[in-house]
Protein backbone atom coordinates (compact mmCIF):
# COMPACT_ATOMS: atom_id res chain seq x y z
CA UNK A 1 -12.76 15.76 15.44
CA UNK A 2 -13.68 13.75 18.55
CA UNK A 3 -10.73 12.97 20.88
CA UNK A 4 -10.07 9.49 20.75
CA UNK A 5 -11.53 7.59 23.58
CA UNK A 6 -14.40 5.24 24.24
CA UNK A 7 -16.74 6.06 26.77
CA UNK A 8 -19.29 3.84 26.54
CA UNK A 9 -18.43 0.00 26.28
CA UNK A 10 -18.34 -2.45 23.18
CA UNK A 11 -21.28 -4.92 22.43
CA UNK A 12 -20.29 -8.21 20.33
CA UNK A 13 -21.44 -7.76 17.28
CA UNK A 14 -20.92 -9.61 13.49
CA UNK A 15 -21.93 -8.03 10.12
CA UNK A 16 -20.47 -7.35 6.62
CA UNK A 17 -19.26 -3.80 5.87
CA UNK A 18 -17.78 -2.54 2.73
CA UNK A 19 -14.67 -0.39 3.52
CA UNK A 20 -14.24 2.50 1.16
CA UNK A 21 -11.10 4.14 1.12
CA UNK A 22 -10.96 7.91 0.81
CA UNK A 23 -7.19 7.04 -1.34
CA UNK A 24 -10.10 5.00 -3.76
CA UNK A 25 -10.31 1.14 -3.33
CA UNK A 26 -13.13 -1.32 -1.30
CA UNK A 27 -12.25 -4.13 1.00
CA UNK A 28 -15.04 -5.96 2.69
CA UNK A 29 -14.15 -6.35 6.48
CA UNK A 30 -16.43 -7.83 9.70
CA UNK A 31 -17.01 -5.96 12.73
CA UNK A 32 -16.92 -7.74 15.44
CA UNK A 33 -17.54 -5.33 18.07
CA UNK A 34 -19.38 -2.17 18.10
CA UNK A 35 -19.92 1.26 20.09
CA UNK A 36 -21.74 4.08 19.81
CA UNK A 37 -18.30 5.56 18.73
CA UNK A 38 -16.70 3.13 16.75
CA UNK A 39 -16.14 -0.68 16.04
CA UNK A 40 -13.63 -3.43 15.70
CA UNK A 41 -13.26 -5.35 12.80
CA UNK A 42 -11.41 -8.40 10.80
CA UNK A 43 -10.15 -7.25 7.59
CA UNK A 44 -7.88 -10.10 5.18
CA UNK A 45 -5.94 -7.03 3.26
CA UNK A 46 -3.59 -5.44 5.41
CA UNK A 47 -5.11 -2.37 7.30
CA UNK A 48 -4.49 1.05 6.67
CA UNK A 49 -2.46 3.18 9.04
CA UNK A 50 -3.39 5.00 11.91
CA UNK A 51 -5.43 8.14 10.64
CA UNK A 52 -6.60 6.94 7.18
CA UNK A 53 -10.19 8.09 6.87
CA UNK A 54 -12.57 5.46 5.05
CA UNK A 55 -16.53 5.07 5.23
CA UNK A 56 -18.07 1.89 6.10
CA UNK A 57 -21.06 0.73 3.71
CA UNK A 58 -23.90 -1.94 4.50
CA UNK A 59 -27.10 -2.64 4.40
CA UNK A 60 -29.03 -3.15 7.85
CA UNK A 61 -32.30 -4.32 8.50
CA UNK A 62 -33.24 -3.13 4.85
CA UNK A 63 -31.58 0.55 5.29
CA UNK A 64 -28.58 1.85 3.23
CA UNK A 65 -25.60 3.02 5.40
CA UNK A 66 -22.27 4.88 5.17
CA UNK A 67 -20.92 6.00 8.24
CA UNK A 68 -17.80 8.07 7.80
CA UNK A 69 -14.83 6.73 10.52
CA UNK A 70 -11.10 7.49 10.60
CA UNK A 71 -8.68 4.39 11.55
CA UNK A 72 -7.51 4.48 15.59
CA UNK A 73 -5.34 1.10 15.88
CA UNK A 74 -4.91 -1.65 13.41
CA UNK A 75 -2.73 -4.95 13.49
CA UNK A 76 -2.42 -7.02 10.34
CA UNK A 77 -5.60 -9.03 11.04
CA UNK A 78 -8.08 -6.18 12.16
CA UNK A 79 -8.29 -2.48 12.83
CA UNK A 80 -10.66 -0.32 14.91
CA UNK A 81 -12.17 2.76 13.72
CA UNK A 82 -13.94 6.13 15.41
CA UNK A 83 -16.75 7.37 14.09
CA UNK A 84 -16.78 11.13 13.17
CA UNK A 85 -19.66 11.69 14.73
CA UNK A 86 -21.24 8.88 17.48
CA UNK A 87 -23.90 6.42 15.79
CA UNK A 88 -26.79 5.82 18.72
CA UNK A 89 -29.03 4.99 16.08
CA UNK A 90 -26.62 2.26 14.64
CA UNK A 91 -25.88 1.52 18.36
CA UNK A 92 -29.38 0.84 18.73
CA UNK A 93 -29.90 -1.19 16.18
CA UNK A 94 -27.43 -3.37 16.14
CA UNK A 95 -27.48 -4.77 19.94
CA UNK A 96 -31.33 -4.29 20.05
CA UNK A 97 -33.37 -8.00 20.91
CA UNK A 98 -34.31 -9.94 18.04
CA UNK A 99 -37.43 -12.26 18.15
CA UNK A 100 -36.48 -14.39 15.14
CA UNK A 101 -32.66 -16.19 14.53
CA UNK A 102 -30.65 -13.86 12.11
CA UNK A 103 -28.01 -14.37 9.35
CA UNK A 104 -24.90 -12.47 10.63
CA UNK A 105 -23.45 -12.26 7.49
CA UNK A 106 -26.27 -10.63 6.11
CA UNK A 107 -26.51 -7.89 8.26
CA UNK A 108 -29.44 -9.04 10.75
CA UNK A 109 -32.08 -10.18 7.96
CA UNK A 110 -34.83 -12.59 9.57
CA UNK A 111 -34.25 -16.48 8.91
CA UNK A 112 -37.73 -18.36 8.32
């Protein structure tokens, strides 16, 4: 496992994931932040503890994701996860420049 430190910095970011519990049971959550190791998100249920692993699902620009993370720090409105392994690619993606408005809740789709 990757020691737990950020060493690159968080972009803003604000999609829909589907948290999947390795215990069993989904919560949808929002990131709000993102790294190439990890994000920050809101979450309404209360978080799980410090070392719970999970995998975030979404859809992105049209591709199918599930990035396996394990929980870092969480208060009872949000939590922040590590990845298992760093996501560039996500990275990437996510704070690349758009040319067209998008729908944050729907994961960077195109409006118009």
């Amino acid at each position: 496992m990757q020691k737990k430190t950020r060493v690159t910095e968080r972009h803003v970011a604000a999609f829909q994931v589907e948290l999947r519990y390795k215990t069993g049971g989904c919560v949808p959550a929002l990131i709000r932040n993102i790294s190439p190791e990890g994000v920050h998100m809101e979450i309404e249920t209360v978080p799980e503890g410090i070392g719970s692993e999970l995998d975030l699902a979404f859809t992105l620009e049209g591709e199918n994701w599930r990035v396996p993370a394990v929980v870092i720090h969480s208060n009872p409105t949000g939590m922040g996860v590590m990845f298992r392994s760093p996501e560039h690619r996500l990275f990437r993606i996510v704070t690349a420049p758009l040319q067209r408005p998008i729908s944050p809740v729907a994961g960077r789709v195109m409006l118009g």
